[in-house]
Structures are given as structure tokens and as C-alpha cells.
C-alpha atoms as a PDB file:
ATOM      1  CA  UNK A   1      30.514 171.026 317.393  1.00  0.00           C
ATOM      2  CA  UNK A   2      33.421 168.651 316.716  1.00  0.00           C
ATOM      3  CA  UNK A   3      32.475 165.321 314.877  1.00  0.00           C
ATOM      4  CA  UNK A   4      35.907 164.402 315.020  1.00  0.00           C
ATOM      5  CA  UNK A   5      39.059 165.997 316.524  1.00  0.00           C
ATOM      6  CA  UNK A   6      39.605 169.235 314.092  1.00  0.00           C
ATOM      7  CA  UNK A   7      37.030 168.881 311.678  1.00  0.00           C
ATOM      8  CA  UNK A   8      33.832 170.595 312.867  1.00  0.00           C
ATOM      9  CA  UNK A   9      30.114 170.930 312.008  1.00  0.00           C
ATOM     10  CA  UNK A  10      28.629 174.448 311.170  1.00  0.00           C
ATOM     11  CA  UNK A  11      25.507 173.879 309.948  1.00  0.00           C
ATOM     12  CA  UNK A  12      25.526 171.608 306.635  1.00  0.00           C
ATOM     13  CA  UNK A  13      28.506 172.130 306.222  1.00  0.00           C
ATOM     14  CA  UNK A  14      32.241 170.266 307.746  1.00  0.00           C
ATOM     15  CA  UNK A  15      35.021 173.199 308.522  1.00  0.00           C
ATOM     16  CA  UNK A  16      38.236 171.223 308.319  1.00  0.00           C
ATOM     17  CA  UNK A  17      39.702 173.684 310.295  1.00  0.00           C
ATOM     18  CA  UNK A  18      43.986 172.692 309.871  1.00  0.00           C
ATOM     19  CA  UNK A  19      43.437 173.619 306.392  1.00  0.00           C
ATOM     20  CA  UNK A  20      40.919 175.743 306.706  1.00  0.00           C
ATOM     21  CA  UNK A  21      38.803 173.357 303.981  1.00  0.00           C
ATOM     22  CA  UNK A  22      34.580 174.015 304.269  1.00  0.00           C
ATOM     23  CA  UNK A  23      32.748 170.698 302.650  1.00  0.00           C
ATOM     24  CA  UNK A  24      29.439 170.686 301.403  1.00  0.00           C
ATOM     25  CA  UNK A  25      27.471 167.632 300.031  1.00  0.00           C
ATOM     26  CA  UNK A  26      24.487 167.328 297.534  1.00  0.00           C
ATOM     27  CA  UNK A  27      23.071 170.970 296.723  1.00  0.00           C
ATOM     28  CA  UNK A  28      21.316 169.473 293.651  1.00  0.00           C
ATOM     29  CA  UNK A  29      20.735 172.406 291.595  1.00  0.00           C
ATOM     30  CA  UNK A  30      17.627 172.382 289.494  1.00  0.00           C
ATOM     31  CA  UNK A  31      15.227 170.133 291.361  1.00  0.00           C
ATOM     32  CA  UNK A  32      12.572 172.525 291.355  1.00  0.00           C
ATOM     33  CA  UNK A  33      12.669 172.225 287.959  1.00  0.00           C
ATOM     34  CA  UNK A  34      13.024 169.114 287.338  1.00  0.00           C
ATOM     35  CA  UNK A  35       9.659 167.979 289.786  1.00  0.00           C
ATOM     36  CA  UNK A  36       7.949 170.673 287.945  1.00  0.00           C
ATOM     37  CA  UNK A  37       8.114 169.061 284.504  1.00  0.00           C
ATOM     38  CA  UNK A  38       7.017 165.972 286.018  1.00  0.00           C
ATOM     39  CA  UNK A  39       3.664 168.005 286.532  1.00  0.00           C
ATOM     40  CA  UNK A  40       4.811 168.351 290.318  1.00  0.00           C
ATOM     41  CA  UNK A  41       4.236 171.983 291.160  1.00  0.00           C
ATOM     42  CA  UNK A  42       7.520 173.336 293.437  1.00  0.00           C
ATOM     43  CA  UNK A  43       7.828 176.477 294.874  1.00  0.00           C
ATOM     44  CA  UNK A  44      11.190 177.780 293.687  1.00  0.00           C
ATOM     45  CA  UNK A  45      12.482 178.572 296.324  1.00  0.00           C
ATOM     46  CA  UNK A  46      15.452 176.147 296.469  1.00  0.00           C
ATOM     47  CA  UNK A  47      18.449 178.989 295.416  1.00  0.00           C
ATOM     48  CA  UNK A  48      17.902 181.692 298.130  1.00  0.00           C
ATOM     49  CA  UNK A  49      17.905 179.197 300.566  1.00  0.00           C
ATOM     50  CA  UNK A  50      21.077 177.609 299.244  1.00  0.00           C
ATOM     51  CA  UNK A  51      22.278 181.253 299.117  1.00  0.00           C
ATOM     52  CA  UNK A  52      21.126 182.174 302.845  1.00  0.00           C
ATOM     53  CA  UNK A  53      22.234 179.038 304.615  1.00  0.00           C
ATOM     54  CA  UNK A  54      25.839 179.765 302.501  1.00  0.00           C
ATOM     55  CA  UNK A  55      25.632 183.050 303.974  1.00  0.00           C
ATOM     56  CA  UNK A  56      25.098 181.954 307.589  1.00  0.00           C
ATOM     57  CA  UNK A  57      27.935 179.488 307.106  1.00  0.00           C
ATOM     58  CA  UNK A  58      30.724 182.011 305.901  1.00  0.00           C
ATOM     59  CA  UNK A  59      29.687 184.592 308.336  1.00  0.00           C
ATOM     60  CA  UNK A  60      30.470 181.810 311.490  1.00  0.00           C
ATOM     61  CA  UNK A  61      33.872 180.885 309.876  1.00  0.00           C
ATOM     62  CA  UNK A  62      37.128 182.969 308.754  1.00  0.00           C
ATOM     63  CA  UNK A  63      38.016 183.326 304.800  1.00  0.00           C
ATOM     64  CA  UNK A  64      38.248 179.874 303.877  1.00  0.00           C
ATOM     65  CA  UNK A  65      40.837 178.409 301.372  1.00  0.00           C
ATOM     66  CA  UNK A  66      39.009 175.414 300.080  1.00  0.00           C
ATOM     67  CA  UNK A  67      35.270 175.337 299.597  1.00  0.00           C
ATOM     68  CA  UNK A  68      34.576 171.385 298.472  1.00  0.00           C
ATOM     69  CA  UNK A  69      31.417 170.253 297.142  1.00  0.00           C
ATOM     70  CA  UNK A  70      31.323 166.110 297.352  1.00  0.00           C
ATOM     71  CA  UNK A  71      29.399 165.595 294.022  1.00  0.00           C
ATOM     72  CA  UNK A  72      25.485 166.483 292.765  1.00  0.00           C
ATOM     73  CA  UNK A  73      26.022 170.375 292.493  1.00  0.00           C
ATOM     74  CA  UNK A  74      23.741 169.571 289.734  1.00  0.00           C
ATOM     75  CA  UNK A  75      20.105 167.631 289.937  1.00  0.00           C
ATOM     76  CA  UNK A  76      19.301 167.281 286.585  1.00  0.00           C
ATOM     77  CA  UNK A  77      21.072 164.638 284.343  1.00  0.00           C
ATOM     78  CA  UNK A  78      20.381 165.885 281.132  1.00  0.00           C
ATOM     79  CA  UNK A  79      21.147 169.486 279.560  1.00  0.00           C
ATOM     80  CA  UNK A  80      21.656 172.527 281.696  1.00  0.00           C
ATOM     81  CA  UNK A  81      18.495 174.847 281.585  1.00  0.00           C
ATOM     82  CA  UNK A  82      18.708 178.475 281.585  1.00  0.00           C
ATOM     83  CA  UNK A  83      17.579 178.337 284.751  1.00  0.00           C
ATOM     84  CA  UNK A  84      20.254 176.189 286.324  1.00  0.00           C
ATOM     85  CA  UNK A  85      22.584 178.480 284.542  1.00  0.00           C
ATOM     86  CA  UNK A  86      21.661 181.714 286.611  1.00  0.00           C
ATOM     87  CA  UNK A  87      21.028 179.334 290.267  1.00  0.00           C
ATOM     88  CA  UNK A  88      24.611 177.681 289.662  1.00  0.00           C
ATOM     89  CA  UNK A  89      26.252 181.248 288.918  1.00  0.00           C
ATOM     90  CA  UNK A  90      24.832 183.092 291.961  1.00  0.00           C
ATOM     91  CA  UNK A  91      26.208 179.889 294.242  1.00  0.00           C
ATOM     92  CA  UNK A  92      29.832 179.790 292.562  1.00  0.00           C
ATOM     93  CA  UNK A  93      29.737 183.772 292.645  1.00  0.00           C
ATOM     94  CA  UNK A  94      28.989 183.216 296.145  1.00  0.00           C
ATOM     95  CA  UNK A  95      31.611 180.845 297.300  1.00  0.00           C
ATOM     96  CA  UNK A  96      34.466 182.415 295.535  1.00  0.00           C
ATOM     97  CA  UNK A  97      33.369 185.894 297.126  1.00  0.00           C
ATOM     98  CA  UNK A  98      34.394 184.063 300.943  1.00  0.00           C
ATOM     99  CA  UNK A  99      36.578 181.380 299.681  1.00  0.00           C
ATOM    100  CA  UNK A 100      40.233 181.482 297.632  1.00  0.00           C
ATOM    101  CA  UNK A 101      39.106 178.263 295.336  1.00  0.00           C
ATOM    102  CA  UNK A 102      36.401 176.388 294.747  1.00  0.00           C
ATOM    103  CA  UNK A 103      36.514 172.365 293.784  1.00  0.00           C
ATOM    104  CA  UNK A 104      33.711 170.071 292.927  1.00  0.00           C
ATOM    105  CA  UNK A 105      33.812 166.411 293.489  1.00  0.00           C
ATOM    106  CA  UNK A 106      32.562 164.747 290.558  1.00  0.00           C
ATOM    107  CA  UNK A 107      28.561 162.759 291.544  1.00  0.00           C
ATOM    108  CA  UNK A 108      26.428 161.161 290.011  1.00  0.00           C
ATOM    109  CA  UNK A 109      24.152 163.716 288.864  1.00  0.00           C
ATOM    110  CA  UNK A 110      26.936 165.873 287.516  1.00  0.00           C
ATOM    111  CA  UNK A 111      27.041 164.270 283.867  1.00  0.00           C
ATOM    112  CA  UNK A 112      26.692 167.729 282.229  1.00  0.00           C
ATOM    113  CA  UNK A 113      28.578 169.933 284.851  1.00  0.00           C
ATOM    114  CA  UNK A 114      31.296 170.571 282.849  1.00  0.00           C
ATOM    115  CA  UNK A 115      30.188 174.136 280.869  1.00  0.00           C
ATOM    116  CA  UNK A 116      29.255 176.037 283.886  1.00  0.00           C
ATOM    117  CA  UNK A 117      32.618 174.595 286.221  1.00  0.00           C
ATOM    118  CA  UNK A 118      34.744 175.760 282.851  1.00  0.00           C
ATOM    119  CA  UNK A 119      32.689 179.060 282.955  1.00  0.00           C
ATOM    120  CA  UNK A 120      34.506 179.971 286.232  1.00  0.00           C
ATOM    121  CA  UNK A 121      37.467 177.910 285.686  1.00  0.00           C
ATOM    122  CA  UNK A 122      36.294 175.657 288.756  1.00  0.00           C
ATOM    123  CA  UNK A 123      38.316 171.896 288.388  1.00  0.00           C
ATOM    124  CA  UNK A 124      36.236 168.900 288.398  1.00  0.00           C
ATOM    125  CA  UNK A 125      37.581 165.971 290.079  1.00  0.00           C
ATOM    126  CA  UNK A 126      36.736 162.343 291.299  1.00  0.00           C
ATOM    127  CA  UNK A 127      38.145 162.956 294.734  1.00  0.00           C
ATOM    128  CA  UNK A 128      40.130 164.639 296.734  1.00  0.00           C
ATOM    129  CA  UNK A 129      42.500 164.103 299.231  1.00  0.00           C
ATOM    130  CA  UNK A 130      44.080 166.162 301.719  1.00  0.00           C
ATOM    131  CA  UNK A 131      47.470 164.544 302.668  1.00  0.00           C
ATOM    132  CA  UNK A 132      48.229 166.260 305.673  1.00  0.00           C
ATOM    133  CA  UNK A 133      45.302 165.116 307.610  1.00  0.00           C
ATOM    134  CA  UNK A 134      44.825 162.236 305.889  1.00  0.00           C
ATOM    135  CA  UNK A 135      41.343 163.037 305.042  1.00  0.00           C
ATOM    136  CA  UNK A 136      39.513 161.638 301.684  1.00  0.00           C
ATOM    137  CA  UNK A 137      36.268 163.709 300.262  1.00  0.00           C
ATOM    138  CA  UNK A 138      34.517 161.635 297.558  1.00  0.00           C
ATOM    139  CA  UNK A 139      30.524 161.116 296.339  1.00  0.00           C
ATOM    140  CA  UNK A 140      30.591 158.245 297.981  1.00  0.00           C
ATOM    141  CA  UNK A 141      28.268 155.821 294.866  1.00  0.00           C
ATOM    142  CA  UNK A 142      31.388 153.664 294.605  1.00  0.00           C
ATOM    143  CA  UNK A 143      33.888 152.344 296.576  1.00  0.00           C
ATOM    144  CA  UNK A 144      37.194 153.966 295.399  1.00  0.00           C
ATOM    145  CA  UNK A 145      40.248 151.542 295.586  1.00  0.00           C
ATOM    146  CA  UNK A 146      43.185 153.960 294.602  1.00  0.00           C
ATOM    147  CA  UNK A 147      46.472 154.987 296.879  1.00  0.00           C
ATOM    148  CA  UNK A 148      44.649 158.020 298.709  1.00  0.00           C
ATOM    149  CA  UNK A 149      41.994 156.180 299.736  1.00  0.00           C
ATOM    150  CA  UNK A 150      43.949 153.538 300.929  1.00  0.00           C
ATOM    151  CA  UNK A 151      46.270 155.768 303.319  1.00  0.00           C
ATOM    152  CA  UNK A 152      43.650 157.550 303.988  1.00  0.00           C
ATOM    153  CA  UNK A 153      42.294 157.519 307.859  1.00  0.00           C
ATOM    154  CA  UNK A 154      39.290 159.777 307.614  1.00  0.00           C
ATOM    155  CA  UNK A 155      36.351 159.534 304.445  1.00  0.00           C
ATOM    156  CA  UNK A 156      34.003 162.423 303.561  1.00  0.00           C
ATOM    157  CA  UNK A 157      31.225 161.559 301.735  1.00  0.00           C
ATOM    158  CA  UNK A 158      27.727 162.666 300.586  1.00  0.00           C
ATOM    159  CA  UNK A 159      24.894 160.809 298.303  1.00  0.00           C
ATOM    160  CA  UNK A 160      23.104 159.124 301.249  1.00  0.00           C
ATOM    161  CA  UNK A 161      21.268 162.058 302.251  1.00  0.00           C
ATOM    162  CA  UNK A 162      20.563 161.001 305.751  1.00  0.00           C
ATOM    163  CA  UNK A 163      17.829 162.307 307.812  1.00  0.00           C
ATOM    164  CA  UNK A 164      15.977 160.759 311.044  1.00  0.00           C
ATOM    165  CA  UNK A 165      12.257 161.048 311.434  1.00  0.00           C
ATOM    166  CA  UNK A 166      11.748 161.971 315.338  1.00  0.00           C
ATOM    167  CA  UNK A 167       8.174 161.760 316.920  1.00  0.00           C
ATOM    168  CA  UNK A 168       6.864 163.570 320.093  1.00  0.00           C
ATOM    169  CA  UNK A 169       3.059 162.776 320.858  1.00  0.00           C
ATOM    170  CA  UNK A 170       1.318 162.683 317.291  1.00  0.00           C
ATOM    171  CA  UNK A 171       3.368 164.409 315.186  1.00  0.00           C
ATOM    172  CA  UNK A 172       6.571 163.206 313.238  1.00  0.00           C
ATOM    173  CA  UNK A 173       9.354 165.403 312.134  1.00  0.00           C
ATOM    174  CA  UNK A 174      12.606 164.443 309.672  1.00  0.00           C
ATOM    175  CA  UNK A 175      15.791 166.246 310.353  1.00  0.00           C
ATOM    176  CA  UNK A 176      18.910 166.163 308.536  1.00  0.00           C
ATOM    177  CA  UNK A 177      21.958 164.421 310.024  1.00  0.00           C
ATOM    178  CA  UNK A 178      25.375 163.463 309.628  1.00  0.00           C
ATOM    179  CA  UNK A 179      26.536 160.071 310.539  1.00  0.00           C
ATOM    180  CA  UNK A 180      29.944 158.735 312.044  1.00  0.00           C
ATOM    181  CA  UNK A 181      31.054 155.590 311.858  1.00  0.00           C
ATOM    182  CA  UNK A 182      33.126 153.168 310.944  1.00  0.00           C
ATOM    183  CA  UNK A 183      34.708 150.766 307.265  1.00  0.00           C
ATOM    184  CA  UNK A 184      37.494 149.061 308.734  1.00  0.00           C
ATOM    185  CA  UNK A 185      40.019 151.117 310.121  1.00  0.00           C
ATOM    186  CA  UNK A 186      39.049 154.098 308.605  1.00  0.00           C
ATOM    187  CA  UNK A 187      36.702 156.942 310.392  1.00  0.00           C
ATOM    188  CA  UNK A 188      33.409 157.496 307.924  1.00  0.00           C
ATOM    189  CA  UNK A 189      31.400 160.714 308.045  1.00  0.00           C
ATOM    190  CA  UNK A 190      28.365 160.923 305.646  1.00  0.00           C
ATOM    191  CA  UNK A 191      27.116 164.280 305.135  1.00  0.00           C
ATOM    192  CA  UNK A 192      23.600 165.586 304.975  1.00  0.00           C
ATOM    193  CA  UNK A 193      22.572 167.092 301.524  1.00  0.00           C
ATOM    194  CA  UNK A 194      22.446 170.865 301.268  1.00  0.00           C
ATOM    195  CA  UNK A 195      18.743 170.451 299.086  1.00  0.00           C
ATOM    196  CA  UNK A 196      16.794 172.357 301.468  1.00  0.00           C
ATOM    197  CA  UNK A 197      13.592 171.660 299.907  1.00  0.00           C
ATOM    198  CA  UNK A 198      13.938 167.983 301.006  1.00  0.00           C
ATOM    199  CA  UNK A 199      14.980 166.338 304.687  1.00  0.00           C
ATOM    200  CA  UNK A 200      16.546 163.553 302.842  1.00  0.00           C
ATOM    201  CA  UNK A 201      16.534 159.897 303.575  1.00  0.00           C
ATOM    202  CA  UNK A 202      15.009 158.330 307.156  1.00  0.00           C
ATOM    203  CA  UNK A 203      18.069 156.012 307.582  1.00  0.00           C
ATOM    204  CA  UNK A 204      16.180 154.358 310.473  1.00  0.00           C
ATOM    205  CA  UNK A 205      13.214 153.115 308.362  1.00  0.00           C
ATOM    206  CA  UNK A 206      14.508 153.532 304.548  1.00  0.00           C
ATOM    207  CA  UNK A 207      17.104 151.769 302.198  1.00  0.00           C
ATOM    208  CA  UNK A 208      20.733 152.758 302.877  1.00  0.00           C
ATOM    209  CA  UNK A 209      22.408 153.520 299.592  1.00  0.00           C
ATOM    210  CA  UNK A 210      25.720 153.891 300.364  1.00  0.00           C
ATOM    211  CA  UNK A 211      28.900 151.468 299.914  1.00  0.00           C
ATOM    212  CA  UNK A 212      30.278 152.899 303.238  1.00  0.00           C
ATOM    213  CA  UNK A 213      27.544 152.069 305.227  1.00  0.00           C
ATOM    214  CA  UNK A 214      27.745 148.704 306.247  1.00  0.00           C
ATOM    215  CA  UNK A 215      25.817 148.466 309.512  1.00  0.00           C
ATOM    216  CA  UNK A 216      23.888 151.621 310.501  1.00  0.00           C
ATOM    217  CA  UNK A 217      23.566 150.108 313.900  1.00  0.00           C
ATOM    218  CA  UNK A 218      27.021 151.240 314.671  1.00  0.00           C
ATOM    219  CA  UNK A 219      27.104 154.953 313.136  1.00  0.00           C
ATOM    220  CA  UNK A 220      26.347 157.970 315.656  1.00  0.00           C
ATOM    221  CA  UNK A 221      23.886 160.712 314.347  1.00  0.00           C
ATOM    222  CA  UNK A 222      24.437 164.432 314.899  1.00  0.00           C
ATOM    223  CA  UNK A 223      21.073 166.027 314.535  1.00  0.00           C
ATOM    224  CA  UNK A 224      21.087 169.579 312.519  1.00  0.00           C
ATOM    225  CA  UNK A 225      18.316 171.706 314.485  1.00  0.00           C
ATOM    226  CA  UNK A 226      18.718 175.054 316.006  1.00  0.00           C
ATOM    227  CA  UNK A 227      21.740 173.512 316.825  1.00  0.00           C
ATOM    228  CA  UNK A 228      23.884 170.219 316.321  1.00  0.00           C
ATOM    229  CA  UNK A 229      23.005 167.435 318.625  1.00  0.00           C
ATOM    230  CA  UNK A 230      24.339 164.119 319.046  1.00  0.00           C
ATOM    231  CA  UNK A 231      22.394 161.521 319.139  1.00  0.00           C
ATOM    232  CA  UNK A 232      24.662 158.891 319.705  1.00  0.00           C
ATOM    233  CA  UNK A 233      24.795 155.493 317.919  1.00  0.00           C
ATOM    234  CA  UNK A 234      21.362 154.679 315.956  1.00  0.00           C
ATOM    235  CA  UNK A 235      21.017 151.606 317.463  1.00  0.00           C
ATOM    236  CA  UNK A 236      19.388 153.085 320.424  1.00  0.00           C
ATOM    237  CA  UNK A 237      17.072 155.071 318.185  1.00  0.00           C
ATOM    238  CA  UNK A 238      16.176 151.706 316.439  1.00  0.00           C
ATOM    239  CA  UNK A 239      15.562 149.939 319.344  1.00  0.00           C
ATOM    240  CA  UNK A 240      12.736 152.659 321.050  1.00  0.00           C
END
């Protein structure tokens, strides 16, 4: 499904297909981990279905050239466990098996990235911007205020970790989502996280945590089920 004209949803993930550019937000490496040494006990679980979803991705598109992740590869802000080593290997390994480069947006969480990215030569940065569509990927816990962002006319961002809680009857399920909208005159789209132990955030009853979101009223969800469906503007969900 196309969000917006030549950038489309597959899964999780964004294809931006001119420049053949797959974006992925929030993976969060080393959650498991770090619930269980806050006594909360975790299945771990968390890599091989990071791996399999990857899979199921890269199988629906062609080689790509660019696989972007928009900040939190990592979960943990402290020192990188042997653990997080071998899950954040086995993803990179991954990736650069079905694309020609992998790039990391710098988040949050990613304090101590820096010694596994430099183990596979894998850059870094704040943002990045693709010029010929005009497209900007960042984290999205600031507001940027640089030349890119400014010319920019489209903004890919993670963080939020949206998710809508949907209730038939009784019973109440979350689903992730991605959101379109608006800041200014610039097209938003704020992408689901890829931490498939967790739905993420209800963004029709919880706090919004994102600078881009100014009035969730006027963003359109796309609901990730067995398929993509839109939703339409959450207003209307708000209001039943």
C-alpha cells in the first residue's frame, strides 16, 4: 500500500521505491534483557522475530540499495552486553546480505552504538536526507532546524511508537500503525517500531511524545494486520 505517492508500506517497514531506500524505525535491541534485570521475566524471543519479519520484508521487495534504520537499533543505554553483541550481528549480517549499505540514524537509545556500527563499518548519522525526493529520515526526539530539513517536503520519523487499541465485543486488541499527517507544509509519516515484543503506544488514549505531532486529530492511521489498512484520520476513531 502507498502512504504517499512512491513511498510504500511493506510491513514495518517504508520502501522508498525511486531510490530503492527500505526504512525501519525502533528495533530496540536488548529489551529482553534489559526487563529481565529489572526482575521482569521475558521470553527471548525478540531477535528471530526481528530476523523473520526482515526476512518477509526482503523477500516482497527487489535488492535494495539503502536499508535506513531511524534511531534506537539499540534498547539499552548503558554498555553493550554480550548478548546484544550476537542479536545486533545476526540483524546487520542480515541486512547487508539483501541490501548494498546499511545506515543508522542516530536515537536516543543509541549512546553506546558506536563499537558494533564500526565492527561492520556501518556510518552513524543524525539524519539523512535524500535530495532527489526531497525526503528527510530522522529519530524524530527533536525538532531539527538545519538546510535539509528545511527544503525538505516529506519527514520520516520513528520514536513515537504508535499503536491503536481496537475493541470488538469484550475484548481489546493494540495494533501497530503508521501515521500521516501534517507540520506545516511538510508531509509527516511516523513509523511504527520494529520491537515485536511490544504494540507500542495507544496514540488515542496515551501521551504523544513526538515534536511532529502537533494535533493527532488530523493524522490518518494505516493499521499493520494481515494486511495494511487505512483507517483514515483519528479523529473519527476518537470520536466513537
Amino acid at each position: 500500500m502507498e502512504i504517499y505517492p512512491g513511498i510504500k508500506i511493506i510491513g514495518l517497514a517504508l520502501l522508498v521505491e525511486k531510490s530503492r531506500t527500505l526504512i525501519i524505525a525502533d528495533i530496540h535491541i536488548g529489551f529482553e534483557e534489559s526487563m529481565n534485570k529489572q526482575g521482569i521475566l521475558i521470553p527471548r524471543f525478540q531477535v528471530m522475530d526481528t530476523i523473520e519479519s526482515l526476512k518477509s520484508i526482503f523477500i516482497k521487495t527487489d535488492r535494495v540499495k539503502k536499508t535506513v534504520i531511524t534511531g534506537d537499533f539499540k534498547h539499552e543505554f548503558g554498555s553493550i552486553s554480550m548478548q546484544e553483541w550476537e542479536d545486533s550481528m545476526k540483524i546487520i549480517d542480515l541486512i547487508l546480505e539483501n541490501s548494498d549499505e546499511l545506515i543508522i540514524v542516530k536515537g536516543n537509545h543509541d549512546i553506546f552504538l558506536g563499537p558494533i556500527a564500526k565492527k561492520r563499518g556501518i556510518s552513524i548519522i543524525d539524519y539523512l536526507y535524500l535530495s532527489n525526493e526531497k525526503i528527510y529520515i530522522c529519530h524524530g526526539n527533536k525538532m531539527p532546524n538545519d538546510n535539509d530539513f528545511k527544503r525538505a517536503k516529506t519527514i520520516i520519523i520513528g520514536h513515537q511508537h504508535p499503536a491503536i487499541s481496537l475493541r470488538e465485543g469484550s475484548r481489546t486488541e493494540r495494533y501497530k500503525c503508521f501515521l500521516k499527517g501534517k507540520l506545516g507544509n511538510k508531509n509527516v509519516i511516523v513509523m511504527p517500531s520494529f520491537l515485536h515484543i511490544s504494540e507500542g503506544i495507544d496514540i488515542l488514549k496515551e501521551n504523544i511524545i513526538s515534536p511532529f505531532i502537533k494535533d493527532i486529530n488530523e493524522f490518518s492511521a494505516y493499521v499493520v494486520g494481515d494486511k495494511t489498512y487505512n483507517f483514515g484520520k483519528t479523529k473519527r476513531l476518537l470520536n466513537k
